[in-house]
C-alpha atoms as a PDB file:
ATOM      1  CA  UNK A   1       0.000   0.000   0.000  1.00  0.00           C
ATOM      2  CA  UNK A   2       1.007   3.412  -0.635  1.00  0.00           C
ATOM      3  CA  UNK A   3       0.350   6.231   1.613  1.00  0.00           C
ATOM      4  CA  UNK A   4       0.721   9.850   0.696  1.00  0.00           C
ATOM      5  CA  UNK A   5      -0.767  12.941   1.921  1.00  0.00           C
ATOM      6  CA  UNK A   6      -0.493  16.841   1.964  1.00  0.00           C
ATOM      7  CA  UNK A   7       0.633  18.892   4.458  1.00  0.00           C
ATOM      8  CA  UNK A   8       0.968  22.823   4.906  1.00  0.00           C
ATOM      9  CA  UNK A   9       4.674  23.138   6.259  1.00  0.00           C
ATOM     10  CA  UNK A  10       6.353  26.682   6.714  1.00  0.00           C
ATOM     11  CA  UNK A  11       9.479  27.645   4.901  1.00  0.00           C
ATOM     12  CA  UNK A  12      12.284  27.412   7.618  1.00  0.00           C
ATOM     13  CA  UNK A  13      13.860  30.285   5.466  1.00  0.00           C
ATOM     14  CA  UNK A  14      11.005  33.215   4.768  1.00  0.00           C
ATOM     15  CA  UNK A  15       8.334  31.451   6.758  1.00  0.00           C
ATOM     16  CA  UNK A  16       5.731  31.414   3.813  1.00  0.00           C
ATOM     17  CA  UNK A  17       3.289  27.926   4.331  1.00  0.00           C
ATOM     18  CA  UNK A  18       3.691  25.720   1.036  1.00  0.00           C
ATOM     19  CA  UNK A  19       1.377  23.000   0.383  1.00  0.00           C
ATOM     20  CA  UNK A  20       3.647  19.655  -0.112  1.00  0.00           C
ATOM     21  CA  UNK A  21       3.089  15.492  -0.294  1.00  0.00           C
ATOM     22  CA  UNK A  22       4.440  14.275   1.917  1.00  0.00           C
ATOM     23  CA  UNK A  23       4.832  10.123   1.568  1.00  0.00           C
ATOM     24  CA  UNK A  24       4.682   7.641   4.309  1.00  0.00           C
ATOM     25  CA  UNK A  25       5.057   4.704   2.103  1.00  0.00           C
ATOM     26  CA  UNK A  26       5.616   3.171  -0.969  1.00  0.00           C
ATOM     27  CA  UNK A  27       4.237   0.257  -3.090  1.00  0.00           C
ATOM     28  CA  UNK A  28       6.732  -0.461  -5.692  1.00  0.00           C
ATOM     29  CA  UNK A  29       4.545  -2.085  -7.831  1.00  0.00           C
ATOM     30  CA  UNK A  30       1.328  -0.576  -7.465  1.00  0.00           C
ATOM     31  CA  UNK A  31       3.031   3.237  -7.540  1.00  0.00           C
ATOM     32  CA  UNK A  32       6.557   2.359 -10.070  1.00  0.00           C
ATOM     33  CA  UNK A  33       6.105   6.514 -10.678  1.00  0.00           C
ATOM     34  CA  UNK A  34       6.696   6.902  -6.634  1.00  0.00           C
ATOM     35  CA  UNK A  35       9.602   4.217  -6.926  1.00  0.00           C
ATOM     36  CA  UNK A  36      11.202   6.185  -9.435  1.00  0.00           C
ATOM     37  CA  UNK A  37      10.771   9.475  -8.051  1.00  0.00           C
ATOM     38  CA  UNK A  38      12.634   8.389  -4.815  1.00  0.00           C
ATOM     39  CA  UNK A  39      15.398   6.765  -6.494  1.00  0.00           C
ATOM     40  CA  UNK A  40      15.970  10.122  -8.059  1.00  0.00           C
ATOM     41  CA  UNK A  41      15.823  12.532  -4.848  1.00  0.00           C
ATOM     42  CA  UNK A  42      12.346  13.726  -5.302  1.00  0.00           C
ATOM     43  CA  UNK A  43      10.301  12.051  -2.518  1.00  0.00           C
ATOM     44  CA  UNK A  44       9.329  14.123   0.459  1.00  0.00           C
ATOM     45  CA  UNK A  45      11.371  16.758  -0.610  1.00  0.00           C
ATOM     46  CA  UNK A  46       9.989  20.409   0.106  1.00  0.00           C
ATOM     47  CA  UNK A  47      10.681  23.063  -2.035  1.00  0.00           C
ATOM     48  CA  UNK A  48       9.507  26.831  -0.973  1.00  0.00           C
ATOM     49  CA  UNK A  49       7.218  28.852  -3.661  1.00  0.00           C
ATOM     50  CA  UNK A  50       7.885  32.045  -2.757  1.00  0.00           C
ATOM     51  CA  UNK A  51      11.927  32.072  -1.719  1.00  0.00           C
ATOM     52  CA  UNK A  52      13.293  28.641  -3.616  1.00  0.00           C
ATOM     53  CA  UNK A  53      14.743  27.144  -0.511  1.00  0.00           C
ATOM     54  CA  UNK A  54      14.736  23.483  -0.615  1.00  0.00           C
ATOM     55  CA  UNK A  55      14.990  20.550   2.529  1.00  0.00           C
ATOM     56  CA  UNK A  56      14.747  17.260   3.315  1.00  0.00           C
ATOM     57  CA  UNK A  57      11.646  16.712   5.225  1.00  0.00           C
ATOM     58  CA  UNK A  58      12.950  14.311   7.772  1.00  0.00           C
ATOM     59  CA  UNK A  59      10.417  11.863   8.646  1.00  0.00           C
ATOM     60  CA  UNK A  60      10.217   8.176   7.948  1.00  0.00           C
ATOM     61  CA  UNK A  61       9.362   6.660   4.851  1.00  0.00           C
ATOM     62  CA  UNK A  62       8.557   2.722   4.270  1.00  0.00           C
ATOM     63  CA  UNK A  63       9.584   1.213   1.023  1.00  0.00           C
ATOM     64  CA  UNK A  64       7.550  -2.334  -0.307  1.00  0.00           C
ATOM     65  CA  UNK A  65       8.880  -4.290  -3.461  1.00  0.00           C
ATOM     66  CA  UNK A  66       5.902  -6.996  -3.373  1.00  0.00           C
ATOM     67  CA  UNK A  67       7.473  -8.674  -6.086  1.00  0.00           C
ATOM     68  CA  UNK A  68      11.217  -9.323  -4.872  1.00  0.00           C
ATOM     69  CA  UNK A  69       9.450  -9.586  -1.022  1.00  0.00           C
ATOM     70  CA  UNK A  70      11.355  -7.030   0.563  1.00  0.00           C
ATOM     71  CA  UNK A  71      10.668  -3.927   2.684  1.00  0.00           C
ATOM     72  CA  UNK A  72      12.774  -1.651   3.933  1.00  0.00           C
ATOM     73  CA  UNK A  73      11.851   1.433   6.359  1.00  0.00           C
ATOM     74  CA  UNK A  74      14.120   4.584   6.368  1.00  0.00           C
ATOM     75  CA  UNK A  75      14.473   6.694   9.573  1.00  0.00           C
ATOM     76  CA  UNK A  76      15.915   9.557  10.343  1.00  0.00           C
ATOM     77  CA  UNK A  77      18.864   8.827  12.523  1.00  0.00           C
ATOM     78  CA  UNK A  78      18.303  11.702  15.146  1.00  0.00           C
ATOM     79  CA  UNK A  79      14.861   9.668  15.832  1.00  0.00           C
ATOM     80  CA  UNK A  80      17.165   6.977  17.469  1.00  0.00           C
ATOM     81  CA  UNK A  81      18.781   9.215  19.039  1.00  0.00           C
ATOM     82  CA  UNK A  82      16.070  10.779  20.735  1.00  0.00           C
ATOM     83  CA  UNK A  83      14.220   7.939  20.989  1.00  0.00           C
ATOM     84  CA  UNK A  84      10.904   8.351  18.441  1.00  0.00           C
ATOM     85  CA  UNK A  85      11.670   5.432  16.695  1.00  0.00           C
ATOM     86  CA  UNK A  86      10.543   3.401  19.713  1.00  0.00           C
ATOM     87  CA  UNK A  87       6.683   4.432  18.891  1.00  0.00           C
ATOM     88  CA  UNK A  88       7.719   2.091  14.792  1.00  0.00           C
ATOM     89  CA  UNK A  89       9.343  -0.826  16.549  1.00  0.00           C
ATOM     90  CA  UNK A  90       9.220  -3.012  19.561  1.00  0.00           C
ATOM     91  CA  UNK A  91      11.721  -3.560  21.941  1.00  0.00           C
ATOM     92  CA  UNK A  92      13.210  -6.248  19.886  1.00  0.00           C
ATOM     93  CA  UNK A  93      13.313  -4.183  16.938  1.00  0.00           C
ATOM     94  CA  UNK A  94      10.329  -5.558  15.147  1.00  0.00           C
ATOM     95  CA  UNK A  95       7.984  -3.172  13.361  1.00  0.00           C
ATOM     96  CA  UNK A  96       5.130  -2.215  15.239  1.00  0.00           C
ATOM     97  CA  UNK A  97       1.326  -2.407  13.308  1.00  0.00           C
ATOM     98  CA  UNK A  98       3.152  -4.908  10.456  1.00  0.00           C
ATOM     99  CA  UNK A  99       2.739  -7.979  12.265  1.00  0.00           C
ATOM    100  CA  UNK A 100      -0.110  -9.181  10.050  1.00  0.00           C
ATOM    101  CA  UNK A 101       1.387  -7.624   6.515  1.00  0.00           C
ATOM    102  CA  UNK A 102       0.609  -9.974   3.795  1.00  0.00           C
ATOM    103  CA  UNK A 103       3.164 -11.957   1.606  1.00  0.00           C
ATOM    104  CA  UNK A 104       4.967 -12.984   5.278  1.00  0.00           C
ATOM    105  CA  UNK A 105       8.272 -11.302   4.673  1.00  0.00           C
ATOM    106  CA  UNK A 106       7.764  -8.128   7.461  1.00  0.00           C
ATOM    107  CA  UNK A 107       9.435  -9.671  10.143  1.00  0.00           C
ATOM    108  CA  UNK A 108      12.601  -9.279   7.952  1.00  0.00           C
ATOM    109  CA  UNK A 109      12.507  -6.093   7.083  1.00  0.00           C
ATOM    110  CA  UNK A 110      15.573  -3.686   6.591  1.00  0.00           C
ATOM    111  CA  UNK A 111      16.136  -0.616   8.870  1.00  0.00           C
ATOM    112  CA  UNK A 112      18.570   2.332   7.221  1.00  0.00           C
ATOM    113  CA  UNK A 113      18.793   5.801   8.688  1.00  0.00           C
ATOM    114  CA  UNK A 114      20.134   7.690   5.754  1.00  0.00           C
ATOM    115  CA  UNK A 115      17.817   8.625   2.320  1.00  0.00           C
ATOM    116  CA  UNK A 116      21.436   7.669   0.562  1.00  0.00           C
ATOM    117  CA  UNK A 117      21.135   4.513   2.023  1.00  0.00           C
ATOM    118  CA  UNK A 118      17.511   3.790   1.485  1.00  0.00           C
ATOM    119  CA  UNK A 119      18.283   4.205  -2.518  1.00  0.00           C
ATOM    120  CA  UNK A 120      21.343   2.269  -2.062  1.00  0.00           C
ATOM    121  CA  UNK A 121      19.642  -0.391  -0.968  1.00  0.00           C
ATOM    122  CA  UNK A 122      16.755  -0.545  -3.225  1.00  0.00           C
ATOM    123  CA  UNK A 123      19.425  -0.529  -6.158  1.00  0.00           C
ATOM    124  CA  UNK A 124      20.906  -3.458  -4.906  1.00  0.00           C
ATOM    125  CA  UNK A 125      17.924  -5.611  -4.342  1.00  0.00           C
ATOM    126  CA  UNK A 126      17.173  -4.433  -8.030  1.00  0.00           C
ATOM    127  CA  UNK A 127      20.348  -5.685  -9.195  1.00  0.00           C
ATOM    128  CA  UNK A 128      20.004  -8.550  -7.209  1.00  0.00           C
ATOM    129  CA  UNK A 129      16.618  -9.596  -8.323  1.00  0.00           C
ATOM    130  CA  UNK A 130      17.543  -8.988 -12.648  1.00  0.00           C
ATOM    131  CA  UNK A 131      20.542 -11.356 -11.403  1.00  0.00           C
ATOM    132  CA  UNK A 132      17.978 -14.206 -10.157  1.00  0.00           C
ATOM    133  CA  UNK A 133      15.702 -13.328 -13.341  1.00  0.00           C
ATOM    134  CA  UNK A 134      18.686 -14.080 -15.411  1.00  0.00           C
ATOM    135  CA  UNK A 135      19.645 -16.917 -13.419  1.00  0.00           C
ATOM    136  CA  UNK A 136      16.293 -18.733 -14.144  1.00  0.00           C
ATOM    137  CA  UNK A 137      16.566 -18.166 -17.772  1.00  0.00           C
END
Protein backbone atom coordinates (compact mmCIF):
# COMPACT_ATOMS: atom_id res chain seq x y z
CA UNK A 1 0.00 0.00 0.00
CA UNK A 2 1.01 3.41 -0.64
CA UNK A 3 0.35 6.23 1.61
CA UNK A 4 0.72 9.85 0.70
CA UNK A 5 -0.77 12.94 1.92
CA UNK A 6 -0.49 16.84 1.96
CA UNK A 7 0.63 18.89 4.46
CA UNK A 8 0.97 22.82 4.91
CA UNK A 9 4.67 23.14 6.26
CA UNK A 10 6.35 26.68 6.71
CA UNK A 11 9.48 27.65 4.90
CA UNK A 12 12.28 27.41 7.62
CA UNK A 13 13.86 30.28 5.47
CA UNK A 14 11.00 33.22 4.77
CA UNK A 15 8.33 31.45 6.76
CA UNK A 16 5.73 31.41 3.81
CA UNK A 17 3.29 27.93 4.33
CA UNK A 18 3.69 25.72 1.04
CA UNK A 19 1.38 23.00 0.38
CA UNK A 20 3.65 19.66 -0.11
CA UNK A 21 3.09 15.49 -0.29
CA UNK A 22 4.44 14.27 1.92
CA UNK A 23 4.83 10.12 1.57
CA UNK A 24 4.68 7.64 4.31
CA UNK A 25 5.06 4.70 2.10
CA UNK A 26 5.62 3.17 -0.97
CA UNK A 27 4.24 0.26 -3.09
CA UNK A 28 6.73 -0.46 -5.69
CA UNK A 29 4.54 -2.08 -7.83
CA UNK A 30 1.33 -0.58 -7.47
CA UNK A 31 3.03 3.24 -7.54
CA UNK A 32 6.56 2.36 -10.07
CA UNK A 33 6.11 6.51 -10.68
CA UNK A 34 6.70 6.90 -6.63
CA UNK A 35 9.60 4.22 -6.93
CA UNK A 36 11.20 6.18 -9.43
CA UNK A 37 10.77 9.48 -8.05
CA UNK A 38 12.63 8.39 -4.82
CA UNK A 39 15.40 6.76 -6.49
CA UNK A 40 15.97 10.12 -8.06
CA UNK A 41 15.82 12.53 -4.85
CA UNK A 42 12.35 13.73 -5.30
CA UNK A 43 10.30 12.05 -2.52
CA UNK A 44 9.33 14.12 0.46
CA UNK A 45 11.37 16.76 -0.61
CA UNK A 46 9.99 20.41 0.11
CA UNK A 47 10.68 23.06 -2.03
CA UNK A 48 9.51 26.83 -0.97
CA UNK A 49 7.22 28.85 -3.66
CA UNK A 50 7.89 32.04 -2.76
CA UNK A 51 11.93 32.07 -1.72
CA UNK A 52 13.29 28.64 -3.62
CA UNK A 53 14.74 27.14 -0.51
CA UNK A 54 14.74 23.48 -0.62
CA UNK A 55 14.99 20.55 2.53
CA UNK A 56 14.75 17.26 3.31
CA UNK A 57 11.65 16.71 5.22
CA UNK A 58 12.95 14.31 7.77
CA UNK A 59 10.42 11.86 8.65
CA UNK A 60 10.22 8.18 7.95
CA UNK A 61 9.36 6.66 4.85
CA UNK A 62 8.56 2.72 4.27
CA UNK A 63 9.58 1.21 1.02
CA UNK A 64 7.55 -2.33 -0.31
CA UNK A 65 8.88 -4.29 -3.46
CA UNK A 66 5.90 -7.00 -3.37
CA UNK A 67 7.47 -8.67 -6.09
CA UNK A 68 11.22 -9.32 -4.87
CA UNK A 69 9.45 -9.59 -1.02
CA UNK A 70 11.35 -7.03 0.56
CA UNK A 71 10.67 -3.93 2.68
CA UNK A 72 12.77 -1.65 3.93
CA UNK A 73 11.85 1.43 6.36
CA UNK A 74 14.12 4.58 6.37
CA UNK A 75 14.47 6.69 9.57
CA UNK A 76 15.91 9.56 10.34
CA UNK A 77 18.86 8.83 12.52
CA UNK A 78 18.30 11.70 15.15
CA UNK A 79 14.86 9.67 15.83
CA UNK A 80 17.16 6.98 17.47
CA UNK A 81 18.78 9.22 19.04
CA UNK A 82 16.07 10.78 20.73
CA UNK A 83 14.22 7.94 20.99
CA UNK A 84 10.90 8.35 18.44
CA UNK A 85 11.67 5.43 16.70
CA UNK A 86 10.54 3.40 19.71
CA UNK A 87 6.68 4.43 18.89
CA UNK A 88 7.72 2.09 14.79
CA UNK A 89 9.34 -0.83 16.55
CA UNK A 90 9.22 -3.01 19.56
CA UNK A 91 11.72 -3.56 21.94
CA UNK A 92 13.21 -6.25 19.89
CA UNK A 93 13.31 -4.18 16.94
CA UNK A 94 10.33 -5.56 15.15
CA UNK A 95 7.98 -3.17 13.36
CA UNK A 96 5.13 -2.22 15.24
CA UNK A 97 1.33 -2.41 13.31
CA UNK A 98 3.15 -4.91 10.46
CA UNK A 99 2.74 -7.98 12.26
CA UNK A 100 -0.11 -9.18 10.05
CA UNK A 101 1.39 -7.62 6.51
CA UNK A 102 0.61 -9.97 3.79
CA UNK A 103 3.16 -11.96 1.61
CA UNK A 104 4.97 -12.98 5.28
CA UNK A 105 8.27 -11.30 4.67
CA UNK A 106 7.76 -8.13 7.46
CA UNK A 107 9.43 -9.67 10.14
CA UNK A 108 12.60 -9.28 7.95
CA UNK A 109 12.51 -6.09 7.08
CA UNK A 110 15.57 -3.69 6.59
CA UNK A 111 16.14 -0.62 8.87
CA UNK A 112 18.57 2.33 7.22
CA UNK A 113 18.79 5.80 8.69
CA UNK A 114 20.13 7.69 5.75
CA UNK A 115 17.82 8.63 2.32
CA UNK A 116 21.44 7.67 0.56
CA UNK A 117 21.13 4.51 2.02
CA UNK A 118 17.51 3.79 1.48
CA UNK A 119 18.28 4.20 -2.52
CA UNK A 120 21.34 2.27 -2.06
CA UNK A 121 19.64 -0.39 -0.97
CA UNK A 122 16.75 -0.54 -3.23
CA UNK A 123 19.43 -0.53 -6.16
CA UNK A 124 20.91 -3.46 -4.91
CA UNK A 125 17.92 -5.61 -4.34
CA UNK A 126 17.17 -4.43 -8.03
CA UNK A 127 20.35 -5.69 -9.19
CA UNK A 128 20.00 -8.55 -7.21
CA UNK A 129 16.62 -9.60 -8.32
CA UNK A 130 17.54 -8.99 -12.65
CA UNK A 131 20.54 -11.36 -11.40
CA UNK A 132 17.98 -14.21 -10.16
CA UNK A 133 15.70 -13.33 -13.34
CA UNK A 134 18.69 -14.08 -15.41
CA UNK A 135 19.65 -16.92 -13.42
CA UNK A 136 16.29 -18.73 -14.14
CA UNK A 137 16.57 -18.17 -17.77
Amino acid sequence: MTIKRYEEVDCPNCGASNRILIWDSINAQLNPEAKTALLCGEINMFACERCGNTARIEKSLLYHDMESKFMVWYFPFEWVQNGDIFDSVTPDGQPKGLECFPGGYSGSIQYVFDMNELVRYIKFRDVLAEKLRQGSD
